[in-house]
Each structure stands twice: as structure tokens, then as C-alpha cells.
Protein backbone atom coordinates (compact mmCIF):
# COMPACT_ATOMS: atom_id res chain seq x y z
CA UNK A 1 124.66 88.53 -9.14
CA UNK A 2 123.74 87.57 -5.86
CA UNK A 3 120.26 86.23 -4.79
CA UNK A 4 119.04 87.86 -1.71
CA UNK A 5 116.52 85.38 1.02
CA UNK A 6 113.78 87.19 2.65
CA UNK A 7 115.26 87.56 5.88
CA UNK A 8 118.26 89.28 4.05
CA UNK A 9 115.90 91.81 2.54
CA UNK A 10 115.43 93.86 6.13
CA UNK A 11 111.90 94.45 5.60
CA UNK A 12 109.85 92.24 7.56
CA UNK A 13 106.67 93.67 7.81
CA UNK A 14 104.76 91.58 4.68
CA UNK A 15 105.93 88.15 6.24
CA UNK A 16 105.05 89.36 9.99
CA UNK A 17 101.30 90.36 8.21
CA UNK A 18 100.94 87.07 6.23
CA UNK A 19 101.77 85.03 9.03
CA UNK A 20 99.35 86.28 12.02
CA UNK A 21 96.68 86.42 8.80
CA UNK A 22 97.25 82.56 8.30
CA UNK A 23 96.56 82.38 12.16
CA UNK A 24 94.12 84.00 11.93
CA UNK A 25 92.36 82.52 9.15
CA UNK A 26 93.59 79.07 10.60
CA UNK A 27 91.49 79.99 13.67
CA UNK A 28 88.68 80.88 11.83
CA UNK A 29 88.47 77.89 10.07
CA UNK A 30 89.00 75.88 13.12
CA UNK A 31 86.02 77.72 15.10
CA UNK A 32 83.58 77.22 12.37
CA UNK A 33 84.19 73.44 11.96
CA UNK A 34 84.35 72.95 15.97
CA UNK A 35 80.80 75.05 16.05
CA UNK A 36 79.54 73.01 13.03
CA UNK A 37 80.11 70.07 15.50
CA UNK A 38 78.82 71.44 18.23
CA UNK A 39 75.67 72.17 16.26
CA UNK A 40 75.47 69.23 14.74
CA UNK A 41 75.28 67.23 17.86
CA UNK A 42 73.25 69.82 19.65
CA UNK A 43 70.19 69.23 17.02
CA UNK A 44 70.86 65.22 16.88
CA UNK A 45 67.84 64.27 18.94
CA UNK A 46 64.97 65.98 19.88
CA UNK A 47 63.41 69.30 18.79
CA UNK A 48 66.49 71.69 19.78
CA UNK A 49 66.94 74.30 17.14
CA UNK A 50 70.80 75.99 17.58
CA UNK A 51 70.00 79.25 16.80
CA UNK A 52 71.85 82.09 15.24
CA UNK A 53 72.76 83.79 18.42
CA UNK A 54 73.94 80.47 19.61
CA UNK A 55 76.26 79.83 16.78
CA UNK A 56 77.55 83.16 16.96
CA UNK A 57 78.71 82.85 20.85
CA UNK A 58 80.10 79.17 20.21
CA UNK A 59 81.79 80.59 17.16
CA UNK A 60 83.31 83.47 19.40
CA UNK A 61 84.00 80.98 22.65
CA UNK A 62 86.48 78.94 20.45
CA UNK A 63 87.92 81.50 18.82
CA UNK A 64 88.99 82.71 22.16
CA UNK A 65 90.16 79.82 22.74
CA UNK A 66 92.07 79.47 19.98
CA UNK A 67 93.52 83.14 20.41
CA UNK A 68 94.73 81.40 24.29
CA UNK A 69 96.55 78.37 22.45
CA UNK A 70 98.17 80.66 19.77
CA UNK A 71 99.47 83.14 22.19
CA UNK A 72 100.47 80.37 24.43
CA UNK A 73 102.21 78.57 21.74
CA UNK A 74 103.82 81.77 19.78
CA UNK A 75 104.75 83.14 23.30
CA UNK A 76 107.02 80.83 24.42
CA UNK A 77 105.08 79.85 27.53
């Protein structure tokens, strides 16, 4: 019997879904350690408190930014 690959299957929906999910999660992972940073060397001296608010919107900012290097990347320029 002959084994079929994935691409000979015709249905391509479940890899199209699992691979902008990895993006996605990669971007989210990415964000949160880039805003741990950021938070990190917000609070290093002084009294500054990085507040929730704040994390959220640096959180959001590099995902965006991450969404620009994706599409950039996936796009084809």
C-alpha cells in the first residue's frame, strides 16, 4: 500500500491552523520576555513601579511589532 505525505492528502486546513498558531504563540512568547525586560530595567533604579497598564501596552506594542516582522517575512516583502 502506498503511504500518502501531508501535502498529498489535499486538505490543508489543520497544517495552515497549526502553523499561524505557532506564530502566534511564538509572538506571544516573544512579547512577554521583551516586556519582562523592559520591566525589569524600567524598575532597576529608583522608585519606578511598571504598572499593570504599562505592561499591558508594552506587551501589545511588541506584539505589533512582531505581527509587522511576520507579515513582512511570510509576505514575501
Amino acid at each position: 500500500m502506498k503511504t500518502l505525505t501531508i501535502l498529498e492528502a489535499g486538505n490543508l486546513a489543520g497544517v495552515v491552523i497549526m502553523i499561524i498558531g505557532m506564530i502566534i504563540l511564538g509572538a506571544l512568547f516573544v512579547s512577554l520576555i521583551v516586556t519582562l525586560v523592559a520591566k525589569i530595567i524600567y524598575e532597576w533604579k529608583g522608585d519606578r513601579k511598571f504598572s499593570k497598564k504599562q505592561f499591558i501596552q508594552t506587551m501589545l506594542i511588541c506584539l505589533l511589532i512582531c505581527g509587522l516582522i511576520s507579515g513582512y517575512i511570510c509576505g514575501g516583502a
